[in-house]
Protein backbone atom coordinates (compact mmCIF):
# COMPACT_ATOMS: atom_id res chain seq x y z
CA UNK A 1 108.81 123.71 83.39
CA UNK A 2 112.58 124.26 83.09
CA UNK A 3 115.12 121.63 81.17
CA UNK A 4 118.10 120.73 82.86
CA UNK A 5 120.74 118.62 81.37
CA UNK A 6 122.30 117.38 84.89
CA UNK A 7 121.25 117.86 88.44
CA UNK A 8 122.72 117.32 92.08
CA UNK A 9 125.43 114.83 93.31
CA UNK A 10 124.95 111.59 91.10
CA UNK A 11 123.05 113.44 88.34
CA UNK A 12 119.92 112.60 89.96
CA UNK A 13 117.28 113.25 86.73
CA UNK A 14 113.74 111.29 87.98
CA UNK A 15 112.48 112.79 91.19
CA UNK A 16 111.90 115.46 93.96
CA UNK A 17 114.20 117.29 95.89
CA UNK A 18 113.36 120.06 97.57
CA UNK A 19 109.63 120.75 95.94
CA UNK A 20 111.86 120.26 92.58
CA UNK A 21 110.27 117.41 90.46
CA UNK A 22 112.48 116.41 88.14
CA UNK A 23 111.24 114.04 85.07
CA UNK A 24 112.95 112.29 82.24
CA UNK A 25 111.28 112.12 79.11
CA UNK A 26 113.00 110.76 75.97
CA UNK A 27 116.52 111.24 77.47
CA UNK A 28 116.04 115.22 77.87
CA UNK A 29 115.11 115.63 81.88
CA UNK A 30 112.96 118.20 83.31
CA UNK A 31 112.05 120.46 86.39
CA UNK A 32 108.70 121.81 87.50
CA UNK A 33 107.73 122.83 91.11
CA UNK A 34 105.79 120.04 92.57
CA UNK A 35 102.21 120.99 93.31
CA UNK A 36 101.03 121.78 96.52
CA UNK A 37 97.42 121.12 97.77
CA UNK A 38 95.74 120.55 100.73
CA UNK A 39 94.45 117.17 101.26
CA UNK A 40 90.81 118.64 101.35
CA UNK A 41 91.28 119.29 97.97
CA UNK A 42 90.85 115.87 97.11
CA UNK A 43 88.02 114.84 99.28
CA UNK A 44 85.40 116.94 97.40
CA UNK A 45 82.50 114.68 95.10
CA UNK A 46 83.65 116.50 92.43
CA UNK A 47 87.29 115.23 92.43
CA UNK A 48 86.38 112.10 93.78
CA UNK A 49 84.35 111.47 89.77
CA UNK A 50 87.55 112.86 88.59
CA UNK A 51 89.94 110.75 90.74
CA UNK A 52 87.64 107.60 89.25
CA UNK A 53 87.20 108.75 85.77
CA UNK A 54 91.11 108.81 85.73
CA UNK A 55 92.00 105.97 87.44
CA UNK A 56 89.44 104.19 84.80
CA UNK A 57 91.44 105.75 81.39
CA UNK A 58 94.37 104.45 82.97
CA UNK A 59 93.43 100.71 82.94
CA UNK A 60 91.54 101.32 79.43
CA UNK A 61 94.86 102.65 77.84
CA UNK A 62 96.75 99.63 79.82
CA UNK A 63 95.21 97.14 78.06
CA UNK A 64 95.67 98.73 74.51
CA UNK A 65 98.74 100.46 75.20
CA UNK A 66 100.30 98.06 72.35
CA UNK A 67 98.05 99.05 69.50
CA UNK A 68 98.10 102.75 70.53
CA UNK A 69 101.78 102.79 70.12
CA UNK A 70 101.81 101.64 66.51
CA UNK A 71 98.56 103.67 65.66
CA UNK A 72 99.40 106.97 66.83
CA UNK A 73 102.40 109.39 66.09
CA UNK A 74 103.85 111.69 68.47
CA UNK A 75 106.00 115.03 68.12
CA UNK A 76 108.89 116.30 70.70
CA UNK A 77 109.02 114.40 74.15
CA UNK A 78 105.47 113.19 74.06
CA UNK A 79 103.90 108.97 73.93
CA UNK A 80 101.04 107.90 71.67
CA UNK A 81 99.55 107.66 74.91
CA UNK A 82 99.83 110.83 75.61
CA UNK A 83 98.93 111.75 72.21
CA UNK A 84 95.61 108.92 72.60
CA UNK A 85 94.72 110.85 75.74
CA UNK A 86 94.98 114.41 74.34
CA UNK A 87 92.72 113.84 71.39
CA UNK A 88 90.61 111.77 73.54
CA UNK A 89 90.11 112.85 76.65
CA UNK A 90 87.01 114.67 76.80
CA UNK A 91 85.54 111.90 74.90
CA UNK A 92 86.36 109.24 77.73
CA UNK A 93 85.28 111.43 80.39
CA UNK A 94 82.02 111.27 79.04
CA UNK A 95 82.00 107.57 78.14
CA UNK A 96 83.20 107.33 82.02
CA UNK A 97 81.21 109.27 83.51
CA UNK A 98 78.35 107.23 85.22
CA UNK A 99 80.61 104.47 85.95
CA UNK A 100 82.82 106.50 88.00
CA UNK A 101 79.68 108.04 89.97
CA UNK A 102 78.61 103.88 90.52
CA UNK A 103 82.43 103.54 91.76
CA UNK A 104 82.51 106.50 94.30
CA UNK A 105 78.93 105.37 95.51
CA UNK A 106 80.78 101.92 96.03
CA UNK A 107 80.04 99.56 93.39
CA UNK A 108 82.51 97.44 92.02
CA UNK A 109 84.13 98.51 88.31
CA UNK A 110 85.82 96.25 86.20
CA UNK A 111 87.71 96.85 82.87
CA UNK A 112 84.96 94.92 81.38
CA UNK A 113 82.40 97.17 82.73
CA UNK A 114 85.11 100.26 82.04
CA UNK A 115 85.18 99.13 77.75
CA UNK A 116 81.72 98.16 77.39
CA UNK A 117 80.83 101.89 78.71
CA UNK A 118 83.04 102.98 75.82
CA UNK A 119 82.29 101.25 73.06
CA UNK A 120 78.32 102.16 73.97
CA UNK A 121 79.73 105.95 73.54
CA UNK A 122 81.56 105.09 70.41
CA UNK A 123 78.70 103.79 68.87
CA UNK A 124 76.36 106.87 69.48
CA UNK A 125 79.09 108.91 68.85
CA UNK A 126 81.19 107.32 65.96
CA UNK A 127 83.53 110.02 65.71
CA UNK A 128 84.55 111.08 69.02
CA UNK A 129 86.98 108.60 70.09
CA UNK A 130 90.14 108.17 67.30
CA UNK A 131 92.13 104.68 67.89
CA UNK A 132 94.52 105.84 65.20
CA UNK A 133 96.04 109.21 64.25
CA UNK A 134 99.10 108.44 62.38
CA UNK A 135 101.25 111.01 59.76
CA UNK A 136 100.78 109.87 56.41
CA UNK A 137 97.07 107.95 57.15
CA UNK A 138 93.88 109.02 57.56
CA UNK A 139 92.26 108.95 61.08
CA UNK A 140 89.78 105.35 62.52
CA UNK A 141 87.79 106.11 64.91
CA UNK A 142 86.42 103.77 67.35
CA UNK A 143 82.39 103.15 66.16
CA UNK A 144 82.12 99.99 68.81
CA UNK A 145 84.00 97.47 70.68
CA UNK A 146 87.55 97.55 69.85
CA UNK A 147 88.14 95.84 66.96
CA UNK A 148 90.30 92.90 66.14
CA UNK A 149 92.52 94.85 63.10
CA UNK A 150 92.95 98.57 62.54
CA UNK A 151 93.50 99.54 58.77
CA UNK A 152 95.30 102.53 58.36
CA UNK A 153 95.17 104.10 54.61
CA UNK A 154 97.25 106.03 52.99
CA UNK A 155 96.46 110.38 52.51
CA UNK A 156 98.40 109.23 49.23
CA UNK A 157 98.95 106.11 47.31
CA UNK A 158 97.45 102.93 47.36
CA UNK A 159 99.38 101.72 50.52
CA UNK A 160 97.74 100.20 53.14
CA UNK A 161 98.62 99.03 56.95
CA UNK A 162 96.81 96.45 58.66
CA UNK A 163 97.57 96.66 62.51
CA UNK A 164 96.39 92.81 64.04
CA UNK A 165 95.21 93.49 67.46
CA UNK A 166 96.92 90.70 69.35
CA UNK A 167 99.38 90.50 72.04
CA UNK A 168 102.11 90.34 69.58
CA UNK A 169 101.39 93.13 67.95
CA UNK A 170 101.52 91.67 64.37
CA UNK A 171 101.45 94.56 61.59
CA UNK A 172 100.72 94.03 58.28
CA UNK A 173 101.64 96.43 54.94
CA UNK A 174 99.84 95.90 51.50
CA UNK A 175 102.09 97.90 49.32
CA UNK A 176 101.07 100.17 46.42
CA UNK A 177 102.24 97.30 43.86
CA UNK A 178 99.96 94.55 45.42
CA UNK A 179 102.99 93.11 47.60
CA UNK A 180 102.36 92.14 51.43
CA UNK A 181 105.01 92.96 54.41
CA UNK A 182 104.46 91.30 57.56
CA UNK A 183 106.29 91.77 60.71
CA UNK A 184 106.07 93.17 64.21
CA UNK A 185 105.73 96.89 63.96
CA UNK A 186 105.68 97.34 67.92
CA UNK A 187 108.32 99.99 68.24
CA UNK A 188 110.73 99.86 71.18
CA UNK A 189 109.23 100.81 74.10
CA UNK A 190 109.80 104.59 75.62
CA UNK A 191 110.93 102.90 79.44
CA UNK A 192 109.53 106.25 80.99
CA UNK A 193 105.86 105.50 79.09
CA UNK A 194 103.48 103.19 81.23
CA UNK A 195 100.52 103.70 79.55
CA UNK A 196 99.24 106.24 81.59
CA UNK A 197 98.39 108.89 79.23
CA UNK A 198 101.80 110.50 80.61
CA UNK A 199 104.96 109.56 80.50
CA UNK A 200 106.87 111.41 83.80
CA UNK A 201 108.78 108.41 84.63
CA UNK A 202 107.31 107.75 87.83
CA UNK A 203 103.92 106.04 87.02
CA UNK A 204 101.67 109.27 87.76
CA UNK A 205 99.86 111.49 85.34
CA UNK A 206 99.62 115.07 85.96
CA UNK A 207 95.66 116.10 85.66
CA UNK A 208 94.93 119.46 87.48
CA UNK A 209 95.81 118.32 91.09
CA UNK A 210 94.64 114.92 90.89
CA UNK A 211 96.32 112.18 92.46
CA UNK A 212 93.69 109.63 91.67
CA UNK A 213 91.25 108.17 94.24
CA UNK A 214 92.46 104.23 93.56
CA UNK A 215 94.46 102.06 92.18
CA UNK A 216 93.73 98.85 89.25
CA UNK A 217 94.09 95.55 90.61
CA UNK A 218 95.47 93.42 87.37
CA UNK A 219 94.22 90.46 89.30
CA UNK A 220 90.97 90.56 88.45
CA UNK A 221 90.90 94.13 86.39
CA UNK A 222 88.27 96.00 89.14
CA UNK A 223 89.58 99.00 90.51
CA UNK A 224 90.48 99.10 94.21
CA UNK A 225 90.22 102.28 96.49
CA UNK A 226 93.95 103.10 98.38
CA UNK A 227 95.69 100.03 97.53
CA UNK A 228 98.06 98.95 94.88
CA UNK A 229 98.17 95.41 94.12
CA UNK A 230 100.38 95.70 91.10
């Protein structure tokens, strides 16, 4: 991948021109060759799981996109999302994986279905799936369903952050002297990040090839196969 500071007539910077994607990702834009692969490629049962499996850790990090963004820290031009998915990945994949093979066999999945499967995971395996990895506090990991507050700790100090899962993304700091800070610590929101687990500015995440076999329907949260209803 190449950085560019300008491109074309306009200064075109979120696109593809000529097998050119170009991508911009905190202000600094971007240029890879876009991938070429024949449509076959996609058809196998293999990437089919995969195409589910994805389209599945997209809705998952949808709905706690909010929380992930005040739980996790990030370095250069990546998301917490990004960040979420990298340390995570693997994890969900396994969480994931029988529910996508139900999905490509043509059951119905819904994100109900999508974070009970996970939180069964996390609970055999409480340290597989982090929900915060922030500088300065140690790592929570998810042990069940997700829960209603995440309590970050301090590496040093007595200081103490209480993230309130709610849709207004109340944070709360109890401060080495005793002292509480409340207010909204939701930071401003990266217009290129959509919760995808990558940022690229157009609403697709880059995953060896795969263009995802579906799409979510926020109607009613179940995944549906070649349509978006969004």
């Amino acid at each position: 991948m190449a950085r560019i500071s300008q491109i074309g007539p306009g200064r075109k910077t979120i696109g593809t021109i000529d097998g050119i994607t170009y991508v911009t990702r905190n202000g600094v834009t971007y240029a890879r060759s876009a991938p070429t692969m024949p449509a076959s490629a996609y058809n196998t049962p293999a990437a089919k799981l995969r195409q589910a499996i994805f389209k599945m850790v997209q809705m998952h990090l949808k709905l706690h996109l909010r929380t992930i963004k005040q739980t996790f820290s990030t370095s250069g031009n990546g998301s917490p999302s990004n960040r979420y998915y990298s340390l995570n990945g693997k994890a969900l994949t396994k969480a994931l994986s029988s529910l996508a093979e139900q999905y490509v066999d043509g059951e119905d999945v819904t994100i109900t279905d999508i974070e009970a499967a996970i939180s069964d995971y996390a609970a055999e395996h409480p340290t597989s799936i982090r929900i915060a990895s922030k500088s300065g506090y140690r790592e929570v990991f998810l042990t069940g369903p997700w829960p209603d507050t995440i309590t970050l700790n301090a590496l040093t100090g007595d200081s103490t952050v209480i993230i309130i899962v709610n849709e207004n993304g109340q944070q709360t700091t109890i401060n080495a002297d005793g002292t509480v800070t409340n207010g909204n610590a939701n930071p401003t929101p990266n217009p290129n990040d959509n919760g995808n687990g990558n940022d690229n500015g157009n609403g697709n995440q880059s995953q060896g090839g795969n263009t995802g076999g579906g799409t979510d329907n926020p109607g009613d949260g179940s995944i549906v196969d070649g349509t978006d209803e969004g």
